[in-house]
N, C-alpha and C. Protein backbone atom coordinates (compact mmCIF):
# COMPACT_ATOMS: atom_id res chain seq x y z
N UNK A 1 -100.14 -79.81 22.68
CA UNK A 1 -98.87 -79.65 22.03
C UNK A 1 -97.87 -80.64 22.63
N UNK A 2 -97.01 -81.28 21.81
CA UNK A 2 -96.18 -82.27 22.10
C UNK A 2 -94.75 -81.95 22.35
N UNK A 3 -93.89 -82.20 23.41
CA UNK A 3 -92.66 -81.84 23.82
C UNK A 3 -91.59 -82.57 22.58
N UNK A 4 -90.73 -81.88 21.42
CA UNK A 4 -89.87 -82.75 21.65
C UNK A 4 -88.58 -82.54 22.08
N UNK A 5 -88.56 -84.09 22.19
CA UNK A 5 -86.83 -84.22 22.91
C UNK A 5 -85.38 -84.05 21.78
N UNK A 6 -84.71 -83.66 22.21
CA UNK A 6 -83.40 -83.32 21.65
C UNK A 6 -82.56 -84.12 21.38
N UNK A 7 -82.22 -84.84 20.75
CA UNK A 7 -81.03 -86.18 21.01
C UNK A 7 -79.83 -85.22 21.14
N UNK A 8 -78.97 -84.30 20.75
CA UNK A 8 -78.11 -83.51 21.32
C UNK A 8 -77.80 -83.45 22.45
N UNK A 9 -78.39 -83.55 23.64
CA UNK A 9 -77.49 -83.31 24.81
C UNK A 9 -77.60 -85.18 25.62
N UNK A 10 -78.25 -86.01 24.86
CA UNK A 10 -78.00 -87.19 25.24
C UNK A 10 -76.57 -87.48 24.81
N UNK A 11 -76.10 -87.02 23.77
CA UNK A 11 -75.20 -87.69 22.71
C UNK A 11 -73.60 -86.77 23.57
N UNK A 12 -74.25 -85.43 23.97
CA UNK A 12 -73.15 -85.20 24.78
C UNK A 12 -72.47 -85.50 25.79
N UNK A 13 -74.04 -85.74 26.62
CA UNK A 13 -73.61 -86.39 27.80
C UNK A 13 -72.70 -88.33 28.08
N UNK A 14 -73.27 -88.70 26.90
CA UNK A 14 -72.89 -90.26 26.82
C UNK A 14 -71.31 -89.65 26.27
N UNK A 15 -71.02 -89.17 25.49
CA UNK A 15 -69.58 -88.57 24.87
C UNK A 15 -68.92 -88.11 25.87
N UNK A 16 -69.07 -87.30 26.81
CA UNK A 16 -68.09 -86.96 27.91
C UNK A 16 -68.18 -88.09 28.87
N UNK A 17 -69.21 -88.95 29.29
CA UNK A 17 -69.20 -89.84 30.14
C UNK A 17 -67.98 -91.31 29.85
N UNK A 18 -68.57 -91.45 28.19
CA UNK A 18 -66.84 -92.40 27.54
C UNK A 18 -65.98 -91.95 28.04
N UNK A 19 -65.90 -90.33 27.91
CA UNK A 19 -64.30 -89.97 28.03
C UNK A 19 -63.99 -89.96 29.86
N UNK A 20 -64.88 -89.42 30.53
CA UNK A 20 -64.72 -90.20 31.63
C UNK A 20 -64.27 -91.43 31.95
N UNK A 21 -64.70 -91.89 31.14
CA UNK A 21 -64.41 -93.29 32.00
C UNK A 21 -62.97 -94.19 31.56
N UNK A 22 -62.49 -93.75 30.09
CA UNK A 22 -61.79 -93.95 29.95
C UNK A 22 -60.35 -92.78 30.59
N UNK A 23 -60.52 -91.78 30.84
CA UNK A 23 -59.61 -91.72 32.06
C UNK A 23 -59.49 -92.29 32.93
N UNK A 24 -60.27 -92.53 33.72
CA UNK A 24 -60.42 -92.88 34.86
C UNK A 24 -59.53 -94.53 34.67
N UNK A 25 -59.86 -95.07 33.44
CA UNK A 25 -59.24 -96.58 33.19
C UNK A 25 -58.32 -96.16 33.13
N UNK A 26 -57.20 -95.03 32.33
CA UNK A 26 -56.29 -94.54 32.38
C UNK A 26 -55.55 -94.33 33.29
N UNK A 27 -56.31 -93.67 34.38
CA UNK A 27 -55.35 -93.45 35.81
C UNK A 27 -55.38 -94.74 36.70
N UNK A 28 -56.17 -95.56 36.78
CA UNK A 28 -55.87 -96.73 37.28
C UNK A 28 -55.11 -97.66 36.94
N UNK A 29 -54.66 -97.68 35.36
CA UNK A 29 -53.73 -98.55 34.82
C UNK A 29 -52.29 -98.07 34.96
N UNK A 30 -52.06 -96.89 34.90
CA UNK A 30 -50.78 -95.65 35.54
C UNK A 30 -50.23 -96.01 36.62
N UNK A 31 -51.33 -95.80 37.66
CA UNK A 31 -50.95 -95.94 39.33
C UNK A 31 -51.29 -97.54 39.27
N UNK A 32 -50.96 -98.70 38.89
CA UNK A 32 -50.77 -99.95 39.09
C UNK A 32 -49.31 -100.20 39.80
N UNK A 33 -49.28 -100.92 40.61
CA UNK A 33 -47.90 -100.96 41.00
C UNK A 33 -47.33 -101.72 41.05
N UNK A 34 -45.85 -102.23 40.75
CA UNK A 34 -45.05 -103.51 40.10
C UNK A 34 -44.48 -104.07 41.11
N UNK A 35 -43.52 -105.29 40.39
CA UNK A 35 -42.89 -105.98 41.36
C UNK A 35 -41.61 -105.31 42.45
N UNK A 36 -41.25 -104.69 41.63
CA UNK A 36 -40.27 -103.95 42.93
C UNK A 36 -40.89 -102.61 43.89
N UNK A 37 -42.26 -102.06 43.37
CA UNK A 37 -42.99 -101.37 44.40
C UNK A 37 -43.39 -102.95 45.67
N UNK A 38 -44.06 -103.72 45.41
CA UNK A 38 -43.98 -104.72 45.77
C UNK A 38 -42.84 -105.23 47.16
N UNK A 39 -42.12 -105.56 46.58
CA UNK A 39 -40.59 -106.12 47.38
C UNK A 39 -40.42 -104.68 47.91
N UNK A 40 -40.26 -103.02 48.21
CA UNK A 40 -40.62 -102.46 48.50
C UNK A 40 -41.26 -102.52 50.18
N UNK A 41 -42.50 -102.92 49.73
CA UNK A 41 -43.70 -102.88 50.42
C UNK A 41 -43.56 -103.96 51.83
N UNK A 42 -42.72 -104.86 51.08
CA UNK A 42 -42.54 -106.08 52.30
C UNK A 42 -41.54 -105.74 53.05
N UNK A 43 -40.59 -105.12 52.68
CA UNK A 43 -39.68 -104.95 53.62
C UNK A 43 -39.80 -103.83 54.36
N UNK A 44 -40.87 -102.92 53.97
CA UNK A 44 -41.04 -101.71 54.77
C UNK A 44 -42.38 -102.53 55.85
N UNK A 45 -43.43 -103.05 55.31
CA UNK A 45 -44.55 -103.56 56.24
C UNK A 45 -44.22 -104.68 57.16
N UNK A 46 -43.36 -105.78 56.50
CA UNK A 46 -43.27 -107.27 56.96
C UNK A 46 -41.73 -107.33 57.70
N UNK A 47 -40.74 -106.49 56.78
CA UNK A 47 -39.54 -106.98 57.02
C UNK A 47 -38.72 -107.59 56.51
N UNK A 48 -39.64 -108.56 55.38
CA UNK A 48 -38.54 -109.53 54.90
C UNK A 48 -38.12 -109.28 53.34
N UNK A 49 -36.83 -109.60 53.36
CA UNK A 49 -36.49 -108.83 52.29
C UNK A 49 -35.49 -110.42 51.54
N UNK A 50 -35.55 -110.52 50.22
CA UNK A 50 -35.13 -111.82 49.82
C UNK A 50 -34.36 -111.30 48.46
N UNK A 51 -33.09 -112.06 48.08
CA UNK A 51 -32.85 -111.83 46.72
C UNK A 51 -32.25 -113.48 46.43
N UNK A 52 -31.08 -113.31 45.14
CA UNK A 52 -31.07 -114.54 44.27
C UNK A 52 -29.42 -114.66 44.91
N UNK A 53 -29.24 -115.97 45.55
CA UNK A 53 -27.63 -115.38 45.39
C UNK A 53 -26.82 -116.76 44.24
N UNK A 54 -25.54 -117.05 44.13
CA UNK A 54 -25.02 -117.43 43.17
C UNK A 54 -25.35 -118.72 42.72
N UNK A 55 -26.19 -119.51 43.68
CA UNK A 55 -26.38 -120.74 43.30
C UNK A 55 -27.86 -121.26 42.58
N UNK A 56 -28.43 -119.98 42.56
CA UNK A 56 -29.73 -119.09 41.89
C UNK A 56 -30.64 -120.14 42.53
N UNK A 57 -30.52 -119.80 44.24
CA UNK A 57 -31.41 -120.13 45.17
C UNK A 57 -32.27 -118.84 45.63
N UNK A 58 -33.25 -118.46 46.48
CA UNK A 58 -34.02 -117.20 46.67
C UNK A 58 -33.26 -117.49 48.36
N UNK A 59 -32.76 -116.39 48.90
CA UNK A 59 -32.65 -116.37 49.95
C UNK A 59 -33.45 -114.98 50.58
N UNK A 60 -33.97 -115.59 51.62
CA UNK A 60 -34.53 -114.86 52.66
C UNK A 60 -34.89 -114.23 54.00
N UNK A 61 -34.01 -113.21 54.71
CA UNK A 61 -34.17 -112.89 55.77
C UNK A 61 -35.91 -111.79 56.13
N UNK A 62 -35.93 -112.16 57.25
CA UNK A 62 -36.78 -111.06 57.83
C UNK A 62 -36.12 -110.59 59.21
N UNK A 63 -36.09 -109.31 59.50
CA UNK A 63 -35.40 -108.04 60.21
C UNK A 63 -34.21 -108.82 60.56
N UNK A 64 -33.14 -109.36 59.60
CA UNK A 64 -32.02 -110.27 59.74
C UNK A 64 -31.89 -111.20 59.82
N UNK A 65 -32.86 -111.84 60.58
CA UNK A 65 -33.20 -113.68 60.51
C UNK A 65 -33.33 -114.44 59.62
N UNK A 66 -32.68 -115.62 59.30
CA UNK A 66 -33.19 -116.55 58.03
C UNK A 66 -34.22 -116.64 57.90
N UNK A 67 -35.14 -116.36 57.00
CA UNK A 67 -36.45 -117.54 57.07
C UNK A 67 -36.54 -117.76 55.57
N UNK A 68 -37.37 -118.99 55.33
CA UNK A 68 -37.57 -119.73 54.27
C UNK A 68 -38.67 -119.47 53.71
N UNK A 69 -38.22 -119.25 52.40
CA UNK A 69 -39.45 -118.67 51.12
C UNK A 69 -39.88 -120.08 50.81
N UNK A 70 -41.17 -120.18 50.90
CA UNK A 70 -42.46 -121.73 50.37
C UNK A 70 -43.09 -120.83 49.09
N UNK A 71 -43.59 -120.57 49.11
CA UNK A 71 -44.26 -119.93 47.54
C UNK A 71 -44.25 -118.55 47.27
N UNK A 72 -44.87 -118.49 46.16
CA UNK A 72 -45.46 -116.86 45.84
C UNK A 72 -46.05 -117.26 44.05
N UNK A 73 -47.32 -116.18 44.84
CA UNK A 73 -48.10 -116.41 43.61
C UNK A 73 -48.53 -115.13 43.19
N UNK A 74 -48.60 -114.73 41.39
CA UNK A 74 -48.94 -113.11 41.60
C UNK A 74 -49.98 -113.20 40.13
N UNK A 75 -50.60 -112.65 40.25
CA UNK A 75 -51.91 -112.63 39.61
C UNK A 75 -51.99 -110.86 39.13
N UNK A 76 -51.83 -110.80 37.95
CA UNK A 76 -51.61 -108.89 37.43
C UNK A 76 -52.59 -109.10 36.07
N UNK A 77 -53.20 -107.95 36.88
CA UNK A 77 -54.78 -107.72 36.41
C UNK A 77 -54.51 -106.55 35.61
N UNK A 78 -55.89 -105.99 34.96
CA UNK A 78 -55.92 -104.77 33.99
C UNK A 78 -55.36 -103.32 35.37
N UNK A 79 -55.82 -103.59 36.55
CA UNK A 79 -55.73 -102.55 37.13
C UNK A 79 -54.94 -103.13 38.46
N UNK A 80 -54.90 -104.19 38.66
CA UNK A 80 -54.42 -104.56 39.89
C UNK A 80 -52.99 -105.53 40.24
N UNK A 81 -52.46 -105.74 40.98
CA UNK A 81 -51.51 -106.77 41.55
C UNK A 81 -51.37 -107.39 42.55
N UNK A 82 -51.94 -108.78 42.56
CA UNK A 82 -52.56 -109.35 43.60
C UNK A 82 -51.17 -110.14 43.72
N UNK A 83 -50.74 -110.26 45.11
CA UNK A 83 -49.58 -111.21 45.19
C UNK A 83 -50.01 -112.18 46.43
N UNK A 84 -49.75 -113.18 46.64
CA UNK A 84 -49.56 -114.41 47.79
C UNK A 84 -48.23 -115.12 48.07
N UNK A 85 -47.59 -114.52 48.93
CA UNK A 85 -46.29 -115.16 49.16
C UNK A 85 -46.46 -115.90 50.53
N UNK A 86 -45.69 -116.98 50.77
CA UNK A 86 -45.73 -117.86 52.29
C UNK A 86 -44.06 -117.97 52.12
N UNK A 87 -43.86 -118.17 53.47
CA UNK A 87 -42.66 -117.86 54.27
C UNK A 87 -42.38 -118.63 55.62
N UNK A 88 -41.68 -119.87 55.89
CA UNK A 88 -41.64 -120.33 57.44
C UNK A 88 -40.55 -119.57 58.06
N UNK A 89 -40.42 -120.17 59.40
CA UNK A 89 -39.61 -120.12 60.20
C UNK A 89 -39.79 -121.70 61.37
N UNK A 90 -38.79 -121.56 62.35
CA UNK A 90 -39.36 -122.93 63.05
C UNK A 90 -40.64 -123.07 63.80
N UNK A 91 -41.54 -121.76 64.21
CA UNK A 91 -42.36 -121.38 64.97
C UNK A 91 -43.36 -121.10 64.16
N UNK A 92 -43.37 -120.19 63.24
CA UNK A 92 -44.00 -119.49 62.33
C UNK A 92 -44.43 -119.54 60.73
N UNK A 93 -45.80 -119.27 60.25
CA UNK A 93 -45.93 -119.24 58.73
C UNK A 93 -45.97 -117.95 58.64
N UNK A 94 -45.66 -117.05 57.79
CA UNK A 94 -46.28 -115.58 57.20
C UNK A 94 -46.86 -115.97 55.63
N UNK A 95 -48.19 -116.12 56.29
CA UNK A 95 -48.95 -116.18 54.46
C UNK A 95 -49.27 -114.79 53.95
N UNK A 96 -48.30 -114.27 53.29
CA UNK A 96 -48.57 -112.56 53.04
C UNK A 96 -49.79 -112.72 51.85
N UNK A 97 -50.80 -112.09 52.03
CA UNK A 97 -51.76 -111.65 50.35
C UNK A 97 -51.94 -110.02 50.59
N UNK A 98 -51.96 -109.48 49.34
CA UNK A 98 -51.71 -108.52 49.36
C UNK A 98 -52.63 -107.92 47.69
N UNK A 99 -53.35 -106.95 47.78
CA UNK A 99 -53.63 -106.53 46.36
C UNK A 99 -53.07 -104.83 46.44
N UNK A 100 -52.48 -104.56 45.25
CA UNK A 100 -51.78 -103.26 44.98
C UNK A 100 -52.56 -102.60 43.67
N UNK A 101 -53.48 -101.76 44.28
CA UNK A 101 -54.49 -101.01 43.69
C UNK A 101 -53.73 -99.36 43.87
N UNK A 102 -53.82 -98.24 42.86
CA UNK A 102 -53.52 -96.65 43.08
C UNK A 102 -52.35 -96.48 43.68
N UNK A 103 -51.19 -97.46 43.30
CA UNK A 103 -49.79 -97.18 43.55
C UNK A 103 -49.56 -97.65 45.17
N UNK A 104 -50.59 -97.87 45.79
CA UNK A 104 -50.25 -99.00 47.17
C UNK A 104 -50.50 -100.27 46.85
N UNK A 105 -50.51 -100.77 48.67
CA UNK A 105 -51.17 -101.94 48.63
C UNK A 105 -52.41 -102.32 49.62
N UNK A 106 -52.95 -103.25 50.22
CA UNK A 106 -54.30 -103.41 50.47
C UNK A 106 -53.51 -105.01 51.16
N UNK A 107 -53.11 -104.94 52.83
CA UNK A 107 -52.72 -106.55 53.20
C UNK A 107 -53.63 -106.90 53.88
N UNK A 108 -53.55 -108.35 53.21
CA UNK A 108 -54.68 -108.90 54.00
C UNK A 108 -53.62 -110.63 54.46
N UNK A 109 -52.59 -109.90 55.05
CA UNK A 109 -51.59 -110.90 55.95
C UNK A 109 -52.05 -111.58 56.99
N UNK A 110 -51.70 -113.24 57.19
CA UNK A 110 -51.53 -113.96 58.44
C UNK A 110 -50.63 -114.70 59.00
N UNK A 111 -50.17 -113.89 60.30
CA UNK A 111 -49.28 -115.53 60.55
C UNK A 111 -49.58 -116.33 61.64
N UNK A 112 -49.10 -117.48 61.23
CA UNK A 112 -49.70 -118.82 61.95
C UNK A 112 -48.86 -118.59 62.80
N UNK A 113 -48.77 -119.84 63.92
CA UNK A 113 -47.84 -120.72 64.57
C UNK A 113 -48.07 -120.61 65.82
N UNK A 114 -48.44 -119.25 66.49
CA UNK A 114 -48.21 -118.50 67.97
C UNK A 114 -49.22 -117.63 68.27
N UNK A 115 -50.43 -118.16 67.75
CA UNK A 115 -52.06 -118.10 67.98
C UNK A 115 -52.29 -116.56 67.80
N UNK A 116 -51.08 -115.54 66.84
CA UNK A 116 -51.71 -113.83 66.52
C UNK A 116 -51.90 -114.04 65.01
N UNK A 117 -52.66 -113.06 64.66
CA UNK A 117 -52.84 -112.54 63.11
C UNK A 117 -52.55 -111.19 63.10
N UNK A 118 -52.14 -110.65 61.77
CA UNK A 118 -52.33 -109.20 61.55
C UNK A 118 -52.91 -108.89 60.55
């Protein structure tokens, strides 16, 4: 005697597994986190905190000190926000990279000049 198989509980299981997964895309696209979670993030982790002032130059201190904004690059994905900002001083580079996955972020910061990393 021959077993047969059911296509019914394949069809269920693939049907709740879609819907799985499209939550799950759901809550990762939700908890993505923006540019001012971002700016946020630096001044609570790094310190440095920068805005625009009237001559619509970027000015930038870190924990009060001048330092000078060199780039920033930001790359915003279906689920993610990858940023790369660099920053001198006379001693120092801070090459911040950073990816902001589930409403944080993920640093993967270095600074040059004075032979530490973090």
């Amino acid at each position: 005697m021959q077993k047969v198989v059911r296509m019914g509980n394949f069809r269920t299981v693939f049907k709740w597994g879609i819907i799985g997964l499209l939550f799950a895309g759901a809550c990762l696209i939700a908890t993505k986190p923006g540019d001012s979670q971002y700016e946020k993030w630096l001044a609570a982790k790094h310190g440095i905190v920068c805005w625009n002032d009237p001559m619509l130059l970027t000015v930038c201190k870190k924990d009060g000190e001048p330092i000078e904004w060199r780039s920033k690059g930001v790359t915003t994905g279906v689920f993610t926000l990858k940023v790369r900002d660099r920053y001198t001083t006379d001693d120092r580079t801070y090459e911040i990279h950073t990816i902001g996955l589930f409403g944080s972020f993920i640093d993967f910061s270095v600074i040059k000049g004075d032979g530490s990393g973090v």
